[in-house]
Protein backbone atom coordinates (compact mmCIF):
# COMPACT_ATOMS: atom_id res chain seq x y z
CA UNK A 1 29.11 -49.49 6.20
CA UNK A 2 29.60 -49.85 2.35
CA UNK A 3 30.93 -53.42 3.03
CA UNK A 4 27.65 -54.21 4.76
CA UNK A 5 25.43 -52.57 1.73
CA UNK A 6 27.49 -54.14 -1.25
CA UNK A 7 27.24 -57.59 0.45
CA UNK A 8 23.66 -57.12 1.14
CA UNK A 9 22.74 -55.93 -2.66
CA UNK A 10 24.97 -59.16 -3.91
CA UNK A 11 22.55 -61.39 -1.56
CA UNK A 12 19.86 -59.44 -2.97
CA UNK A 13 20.71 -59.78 -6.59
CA UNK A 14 21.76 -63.50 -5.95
CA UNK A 15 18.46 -64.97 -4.31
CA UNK A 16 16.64 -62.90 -6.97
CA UNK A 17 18.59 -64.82 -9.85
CA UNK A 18 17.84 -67.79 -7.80
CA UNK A 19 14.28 -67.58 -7.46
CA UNK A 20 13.49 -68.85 -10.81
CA UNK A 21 15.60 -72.30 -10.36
CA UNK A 22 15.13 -73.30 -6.68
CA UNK A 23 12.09 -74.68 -4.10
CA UNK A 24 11.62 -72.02 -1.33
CA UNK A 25 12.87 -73.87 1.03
CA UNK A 26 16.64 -73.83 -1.05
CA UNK A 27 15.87 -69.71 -1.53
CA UNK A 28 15.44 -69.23 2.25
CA UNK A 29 18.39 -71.19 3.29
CA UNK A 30 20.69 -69.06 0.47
CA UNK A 31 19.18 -65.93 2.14
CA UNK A 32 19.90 -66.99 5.60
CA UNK A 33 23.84 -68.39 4.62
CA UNK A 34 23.99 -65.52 3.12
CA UNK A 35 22.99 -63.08 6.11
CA UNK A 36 25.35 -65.52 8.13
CA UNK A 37 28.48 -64.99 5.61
CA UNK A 38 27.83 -61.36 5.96
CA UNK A 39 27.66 -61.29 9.49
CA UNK A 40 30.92 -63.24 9.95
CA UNK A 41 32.17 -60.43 7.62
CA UNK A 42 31.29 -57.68 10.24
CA UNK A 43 32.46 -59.69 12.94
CA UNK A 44 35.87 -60.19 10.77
CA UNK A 45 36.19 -56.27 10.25
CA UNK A 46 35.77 -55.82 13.70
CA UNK A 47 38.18 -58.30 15.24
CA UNK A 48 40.66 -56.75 13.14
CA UNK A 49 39.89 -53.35 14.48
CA UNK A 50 40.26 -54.60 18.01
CA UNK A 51 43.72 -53.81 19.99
CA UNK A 52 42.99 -56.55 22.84
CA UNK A 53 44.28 -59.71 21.12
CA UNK A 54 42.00 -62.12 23.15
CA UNK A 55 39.13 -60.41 22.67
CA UNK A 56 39.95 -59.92 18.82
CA UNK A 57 40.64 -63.84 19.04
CA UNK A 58 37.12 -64.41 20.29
CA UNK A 59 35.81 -62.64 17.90
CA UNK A 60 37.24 -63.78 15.05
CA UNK A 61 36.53 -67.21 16.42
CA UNK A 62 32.92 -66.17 16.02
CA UNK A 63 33.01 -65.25 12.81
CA UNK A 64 34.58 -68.49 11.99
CA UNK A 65 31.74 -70.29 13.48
CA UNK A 66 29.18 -68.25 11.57
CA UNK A 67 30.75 -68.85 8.17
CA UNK A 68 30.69 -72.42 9.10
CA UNK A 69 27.31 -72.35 9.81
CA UNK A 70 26.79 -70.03 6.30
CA UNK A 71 28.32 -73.50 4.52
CA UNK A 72 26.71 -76.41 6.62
CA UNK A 73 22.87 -74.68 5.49
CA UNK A 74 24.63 -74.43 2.05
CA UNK A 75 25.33 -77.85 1.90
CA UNK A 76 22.31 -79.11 3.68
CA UNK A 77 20.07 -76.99 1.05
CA UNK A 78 22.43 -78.92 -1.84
CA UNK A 79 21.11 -82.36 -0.25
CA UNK A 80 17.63 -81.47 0.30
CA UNK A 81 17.66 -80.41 -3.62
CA UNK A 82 19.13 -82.91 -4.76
CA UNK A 83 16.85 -85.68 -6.16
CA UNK A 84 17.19 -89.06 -4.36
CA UNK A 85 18.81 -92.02 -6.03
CA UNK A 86 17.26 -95.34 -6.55
């Protein structure tokens, strides 16, 4: 439970910070990569705390896919911000 409050204060502290240099639209997709990255964190802890290995496998699978997800709205935030060339 600590895990999930430090990593929520970081996001927190981060999109704060953030505020002041990015559009709304790039704030909302830090919050929500950064929700996603601490999900896949939970989802880590808990697949290591499983003793089935398939169903520790699945879910570390799953967290896998949600910290992709955390870095394809990253990056798709990082091309909507960036200015277009000419």
């Amino acid at each position: 439970m600590k895990k999930i409050a430090i990593v929520l204060a970081a996001a927190s502290l981060v999109s704060l910070a953030a505020c002041k240099s990015q559009t709304p639209a790039a704030a909302n997709a830090d919050a929500v990569a950064a929700n996603l990255a601490a999900e896949a964190d939970n989802l880590q802890d808990q697949a290591s705390d499983m003793t089935n290995n398939a169903a520790s496998a699945a879910v570390a699978n799953a967290s896998d896919s949600l910290n992709n997800a955390a870095d394809s709205i990253r990056a798709e935030a990082a091309n909507t911000a960036a200015p277009a060339k000419k």
